[in-house]
N, C-alpha and C. Protein backbone atom coordinates (compact mmCIF):
# COMPACT_ATOMS: atom_id res chain seq x y z
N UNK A 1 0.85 -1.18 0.00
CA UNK A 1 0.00 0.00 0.00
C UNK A 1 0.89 1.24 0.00
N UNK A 2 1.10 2.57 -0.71
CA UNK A 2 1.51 3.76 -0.94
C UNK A 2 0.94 4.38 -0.12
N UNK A 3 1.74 5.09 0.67
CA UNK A 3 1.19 6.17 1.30
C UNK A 3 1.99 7.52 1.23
N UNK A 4 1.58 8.52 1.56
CA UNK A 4 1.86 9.75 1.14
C UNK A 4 2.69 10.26 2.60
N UNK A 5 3.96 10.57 2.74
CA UNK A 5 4.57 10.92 4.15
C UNK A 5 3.86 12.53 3.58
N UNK A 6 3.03 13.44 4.87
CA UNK A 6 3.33 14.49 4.74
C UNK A 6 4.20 15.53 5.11
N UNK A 7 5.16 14.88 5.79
CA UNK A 7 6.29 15.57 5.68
C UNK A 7 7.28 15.78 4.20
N UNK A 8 7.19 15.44 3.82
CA UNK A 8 7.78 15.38 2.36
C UNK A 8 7.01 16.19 0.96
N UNK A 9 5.62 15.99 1.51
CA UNK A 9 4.68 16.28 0.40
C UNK A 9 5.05 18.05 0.16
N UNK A 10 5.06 18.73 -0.96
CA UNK A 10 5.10 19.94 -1.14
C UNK A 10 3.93 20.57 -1.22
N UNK A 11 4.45 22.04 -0.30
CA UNK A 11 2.87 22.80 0.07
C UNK A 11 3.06 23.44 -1.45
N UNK A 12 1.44 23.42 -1.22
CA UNK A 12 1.18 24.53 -2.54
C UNK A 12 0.47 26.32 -2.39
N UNK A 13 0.96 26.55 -3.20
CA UNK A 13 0.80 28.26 -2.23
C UNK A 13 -1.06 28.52 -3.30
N UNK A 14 -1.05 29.68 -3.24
CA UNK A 14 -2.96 29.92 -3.18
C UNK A 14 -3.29 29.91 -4.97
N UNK A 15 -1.95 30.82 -5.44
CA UNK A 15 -2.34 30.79 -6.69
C UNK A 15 -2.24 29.20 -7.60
N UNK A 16 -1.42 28.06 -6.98
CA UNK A 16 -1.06 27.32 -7.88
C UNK A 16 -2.17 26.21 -7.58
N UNK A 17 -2.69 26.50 -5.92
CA UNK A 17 -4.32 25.58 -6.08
C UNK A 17 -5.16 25.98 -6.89
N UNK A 18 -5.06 27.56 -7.06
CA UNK A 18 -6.33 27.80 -7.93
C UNK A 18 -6.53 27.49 -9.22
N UNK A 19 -5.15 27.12 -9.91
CA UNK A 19 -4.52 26.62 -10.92
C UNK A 19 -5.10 25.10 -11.14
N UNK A 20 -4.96 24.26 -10.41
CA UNK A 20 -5.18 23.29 -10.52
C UNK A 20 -6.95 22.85 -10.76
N UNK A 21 -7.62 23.61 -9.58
CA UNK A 21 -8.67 23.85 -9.48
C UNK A 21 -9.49 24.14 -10.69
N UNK A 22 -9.23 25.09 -11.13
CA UNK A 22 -9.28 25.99 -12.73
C UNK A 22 -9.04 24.78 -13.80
N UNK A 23 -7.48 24.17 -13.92
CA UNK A 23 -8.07 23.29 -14.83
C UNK A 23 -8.85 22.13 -14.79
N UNK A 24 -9.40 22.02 -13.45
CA UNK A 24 -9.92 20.47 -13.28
C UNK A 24 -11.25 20.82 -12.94
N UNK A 25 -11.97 21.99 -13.54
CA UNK A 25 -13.30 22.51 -13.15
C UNK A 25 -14.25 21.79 -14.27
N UNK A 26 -14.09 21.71 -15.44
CA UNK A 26 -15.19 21.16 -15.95
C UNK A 26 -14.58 19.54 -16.31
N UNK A 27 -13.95 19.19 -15.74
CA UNK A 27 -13.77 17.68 -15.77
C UNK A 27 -14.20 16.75 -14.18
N UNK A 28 -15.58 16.22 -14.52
CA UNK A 28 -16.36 15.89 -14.11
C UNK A 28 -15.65 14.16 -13.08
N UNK A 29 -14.83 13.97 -13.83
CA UNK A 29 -13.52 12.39 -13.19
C UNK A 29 -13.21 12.98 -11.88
N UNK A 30 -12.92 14.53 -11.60
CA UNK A 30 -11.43 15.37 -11.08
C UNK A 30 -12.04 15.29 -9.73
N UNK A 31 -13.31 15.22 -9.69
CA UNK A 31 -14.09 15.72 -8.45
C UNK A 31 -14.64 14.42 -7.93
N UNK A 32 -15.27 14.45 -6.38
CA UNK A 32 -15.78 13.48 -5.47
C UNK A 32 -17.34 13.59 -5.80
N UNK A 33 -18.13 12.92 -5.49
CA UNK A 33 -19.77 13.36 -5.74
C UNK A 33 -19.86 14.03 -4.77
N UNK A 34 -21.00 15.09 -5.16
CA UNK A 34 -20.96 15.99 -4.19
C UNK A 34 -21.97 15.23 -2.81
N UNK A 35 -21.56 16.24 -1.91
CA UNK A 35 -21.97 16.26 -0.69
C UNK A 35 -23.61 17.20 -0.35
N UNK A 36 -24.38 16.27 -0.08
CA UNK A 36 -26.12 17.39 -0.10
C UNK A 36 -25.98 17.57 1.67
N UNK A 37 -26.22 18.36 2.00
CA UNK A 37 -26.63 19.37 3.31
C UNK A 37 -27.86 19.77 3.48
N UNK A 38 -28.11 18.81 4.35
CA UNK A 38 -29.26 19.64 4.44
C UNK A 38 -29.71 20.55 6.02
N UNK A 39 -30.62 21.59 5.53
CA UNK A 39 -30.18 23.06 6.61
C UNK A 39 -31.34 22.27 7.70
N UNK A 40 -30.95 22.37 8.63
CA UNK A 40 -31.41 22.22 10.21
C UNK A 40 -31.51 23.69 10.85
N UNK A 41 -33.11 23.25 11.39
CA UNK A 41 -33.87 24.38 11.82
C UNK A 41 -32.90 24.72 13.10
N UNK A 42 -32.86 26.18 13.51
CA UNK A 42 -31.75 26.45 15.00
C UNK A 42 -33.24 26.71 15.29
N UNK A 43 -33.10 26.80 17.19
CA UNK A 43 -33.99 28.03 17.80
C UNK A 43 -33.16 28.80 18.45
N UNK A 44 -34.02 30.22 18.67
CA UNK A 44 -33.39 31.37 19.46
C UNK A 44 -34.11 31.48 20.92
N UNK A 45 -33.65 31.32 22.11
CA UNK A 45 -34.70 31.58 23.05
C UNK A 45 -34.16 33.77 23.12
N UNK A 46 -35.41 34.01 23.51
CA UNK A 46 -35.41 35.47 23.70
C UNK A 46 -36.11 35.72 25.32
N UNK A 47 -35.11 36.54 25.76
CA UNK A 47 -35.55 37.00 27.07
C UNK A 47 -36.91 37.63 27.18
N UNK A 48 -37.65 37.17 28.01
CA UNK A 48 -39.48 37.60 27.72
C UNK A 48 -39.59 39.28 28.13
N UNK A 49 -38.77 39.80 28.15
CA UNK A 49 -38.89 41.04 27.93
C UNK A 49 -39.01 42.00 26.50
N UNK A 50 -37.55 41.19 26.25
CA UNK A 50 -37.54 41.22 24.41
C UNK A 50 -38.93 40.32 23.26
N UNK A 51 -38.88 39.64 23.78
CA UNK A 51 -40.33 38.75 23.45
C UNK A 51 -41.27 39.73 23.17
N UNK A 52 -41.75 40.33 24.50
CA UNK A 52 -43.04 41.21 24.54
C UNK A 52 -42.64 42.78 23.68
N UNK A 53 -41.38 42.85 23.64
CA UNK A 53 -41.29 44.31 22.83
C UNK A 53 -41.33 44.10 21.28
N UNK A 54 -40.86 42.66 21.14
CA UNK A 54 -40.87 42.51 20.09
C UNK A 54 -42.29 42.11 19.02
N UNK A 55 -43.03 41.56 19.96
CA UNK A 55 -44.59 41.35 19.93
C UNK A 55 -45.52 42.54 19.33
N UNK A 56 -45.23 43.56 20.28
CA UNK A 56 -45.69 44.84 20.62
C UNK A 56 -45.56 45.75 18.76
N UNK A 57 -44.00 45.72 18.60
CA UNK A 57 -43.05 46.43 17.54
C UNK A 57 -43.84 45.89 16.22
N UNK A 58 -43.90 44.53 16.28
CA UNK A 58 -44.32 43.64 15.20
C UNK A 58 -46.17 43.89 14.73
N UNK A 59 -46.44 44.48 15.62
CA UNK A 59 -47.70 44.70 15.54
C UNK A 59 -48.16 45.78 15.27
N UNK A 60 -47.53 46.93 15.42
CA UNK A 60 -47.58 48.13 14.99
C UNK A 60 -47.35 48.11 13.32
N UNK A 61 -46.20 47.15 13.32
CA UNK A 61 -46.04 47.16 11.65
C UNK A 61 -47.20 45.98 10.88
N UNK A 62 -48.48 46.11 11.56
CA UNK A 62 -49.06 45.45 11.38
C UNK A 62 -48.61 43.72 10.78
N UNK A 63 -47.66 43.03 11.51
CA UNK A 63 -47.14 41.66 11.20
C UNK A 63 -47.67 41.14 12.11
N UNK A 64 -48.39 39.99 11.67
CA UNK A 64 -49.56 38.72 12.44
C UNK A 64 -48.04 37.69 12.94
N UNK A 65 -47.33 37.64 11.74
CA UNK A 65 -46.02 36.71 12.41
C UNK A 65 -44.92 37.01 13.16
N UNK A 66 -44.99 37.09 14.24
CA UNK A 66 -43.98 37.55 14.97
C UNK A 66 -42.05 36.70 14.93
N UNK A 67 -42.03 36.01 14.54
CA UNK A 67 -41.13 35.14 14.14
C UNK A 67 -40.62 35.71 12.49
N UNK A 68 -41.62 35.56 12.12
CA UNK A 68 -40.86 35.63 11.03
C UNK A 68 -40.55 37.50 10.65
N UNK A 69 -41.07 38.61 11.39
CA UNK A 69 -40.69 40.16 11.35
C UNK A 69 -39.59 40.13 12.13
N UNK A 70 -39.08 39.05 13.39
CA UNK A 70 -37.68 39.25 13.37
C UNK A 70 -36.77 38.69 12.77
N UNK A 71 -36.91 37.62 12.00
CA UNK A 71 -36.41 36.73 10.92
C UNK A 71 -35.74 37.65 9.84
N UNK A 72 -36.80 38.68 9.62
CA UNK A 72 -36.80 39.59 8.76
C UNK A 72 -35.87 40.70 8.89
N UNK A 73 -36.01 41.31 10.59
CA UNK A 73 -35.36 41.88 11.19
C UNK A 73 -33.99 41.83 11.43
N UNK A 74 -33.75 40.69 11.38
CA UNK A 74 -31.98 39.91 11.52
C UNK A 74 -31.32 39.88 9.98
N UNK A 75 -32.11 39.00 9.13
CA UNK A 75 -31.44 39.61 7.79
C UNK A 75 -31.39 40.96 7.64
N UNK A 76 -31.99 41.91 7.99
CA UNK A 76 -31.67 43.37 7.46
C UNK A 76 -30.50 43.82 8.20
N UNK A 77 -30.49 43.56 9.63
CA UNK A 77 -29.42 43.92 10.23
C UNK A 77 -27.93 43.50 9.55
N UNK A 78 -28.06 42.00 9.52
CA UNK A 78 -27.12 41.43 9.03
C UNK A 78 -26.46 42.07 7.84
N UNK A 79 -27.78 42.54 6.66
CA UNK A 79 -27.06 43.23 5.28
C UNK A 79 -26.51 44.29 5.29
N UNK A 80 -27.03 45.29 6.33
CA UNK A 80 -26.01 46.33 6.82
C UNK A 80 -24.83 46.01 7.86
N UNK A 81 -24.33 45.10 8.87
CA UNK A 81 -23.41 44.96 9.55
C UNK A 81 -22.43 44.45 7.88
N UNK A 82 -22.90 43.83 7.41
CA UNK A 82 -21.94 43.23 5.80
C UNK A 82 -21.39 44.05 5.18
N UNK A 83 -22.39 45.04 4.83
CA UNK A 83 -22.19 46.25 3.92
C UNK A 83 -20.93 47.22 4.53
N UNK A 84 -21.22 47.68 5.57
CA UNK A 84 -20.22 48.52 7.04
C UNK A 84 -18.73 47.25 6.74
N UNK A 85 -18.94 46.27 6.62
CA UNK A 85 -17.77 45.54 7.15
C UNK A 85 -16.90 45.97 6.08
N UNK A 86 -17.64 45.09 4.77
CA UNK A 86 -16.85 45.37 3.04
C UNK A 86 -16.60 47.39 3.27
N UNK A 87 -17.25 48.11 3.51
CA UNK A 87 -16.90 49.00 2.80
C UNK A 87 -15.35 49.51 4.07
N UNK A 88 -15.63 49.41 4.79
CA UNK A 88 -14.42 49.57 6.02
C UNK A 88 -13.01 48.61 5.46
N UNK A 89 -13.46 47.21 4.72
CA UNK A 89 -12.34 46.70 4.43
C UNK A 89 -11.59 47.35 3.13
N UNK A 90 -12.92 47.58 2.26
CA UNK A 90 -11.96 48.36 1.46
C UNK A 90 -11.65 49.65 1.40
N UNK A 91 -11.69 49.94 2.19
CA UNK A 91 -10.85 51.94 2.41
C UNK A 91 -9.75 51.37 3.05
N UNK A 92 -9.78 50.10 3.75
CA UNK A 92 -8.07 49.67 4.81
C UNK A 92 -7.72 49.62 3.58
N UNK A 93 -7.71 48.54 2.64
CA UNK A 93 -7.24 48.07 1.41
C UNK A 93 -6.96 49.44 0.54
N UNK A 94 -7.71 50.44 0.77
CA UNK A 94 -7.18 51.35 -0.60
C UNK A 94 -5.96 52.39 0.26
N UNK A 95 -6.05 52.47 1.48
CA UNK A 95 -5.16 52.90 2.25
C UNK A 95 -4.44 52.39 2.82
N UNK A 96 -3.85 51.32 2.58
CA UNK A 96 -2.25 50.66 2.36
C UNK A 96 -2.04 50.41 1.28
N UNK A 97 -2.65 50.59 0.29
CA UNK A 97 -1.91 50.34 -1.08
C UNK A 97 -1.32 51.92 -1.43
N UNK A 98 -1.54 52.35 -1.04
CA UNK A 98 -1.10 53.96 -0.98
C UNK A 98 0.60 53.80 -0.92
């Protein structure tokens, strides 16, 4: 049986995986079958204070679903904490390339 010492084996740096990667993208041999995932429900417990404000909030915006207006609520947050992140990374990025 062959086995591979990895001490010996040579690292490969980022561009020459992507290389490899790149040519072995539409050759269908190159790859493993893929892997299916499937998404598992989380829960959130919320402190019943937040509960009831959130109840309250959700109802004003006339939403019958309270689950799903903070569902809603968390993706929006999320697309702005994203947005803030990228644009902060790239002003670092344009201000060290300076």
């Amino acid at each position: 049986m062959n086995s591979i010492n990895p001490t010996t084996q040579e690292t490969l740096s980022e561009p020459e995986i992507d290389l490899i990667v790149e040519s072995q993208a539409n050759n269908d041999s190159a790859w493993e079958t893929p892997i299916i995932v499937q998404k598992q429900p989380t829960s959130l417990s919320l402190p019943s204070e937040l509960a009831i404000k959130a109840a309250f909030l959700a109802g004003l915006h006339q939403e019958t679903d309270v689950e799903a207006w903070i569902i809603r609520l968390i993706r929006e947050r999320l697309e702005l904490e994203e947005a803030a992140y990228l644009e902060i990374k790239q002003n670092l990025a344009r201000e060290f390339s300076r």
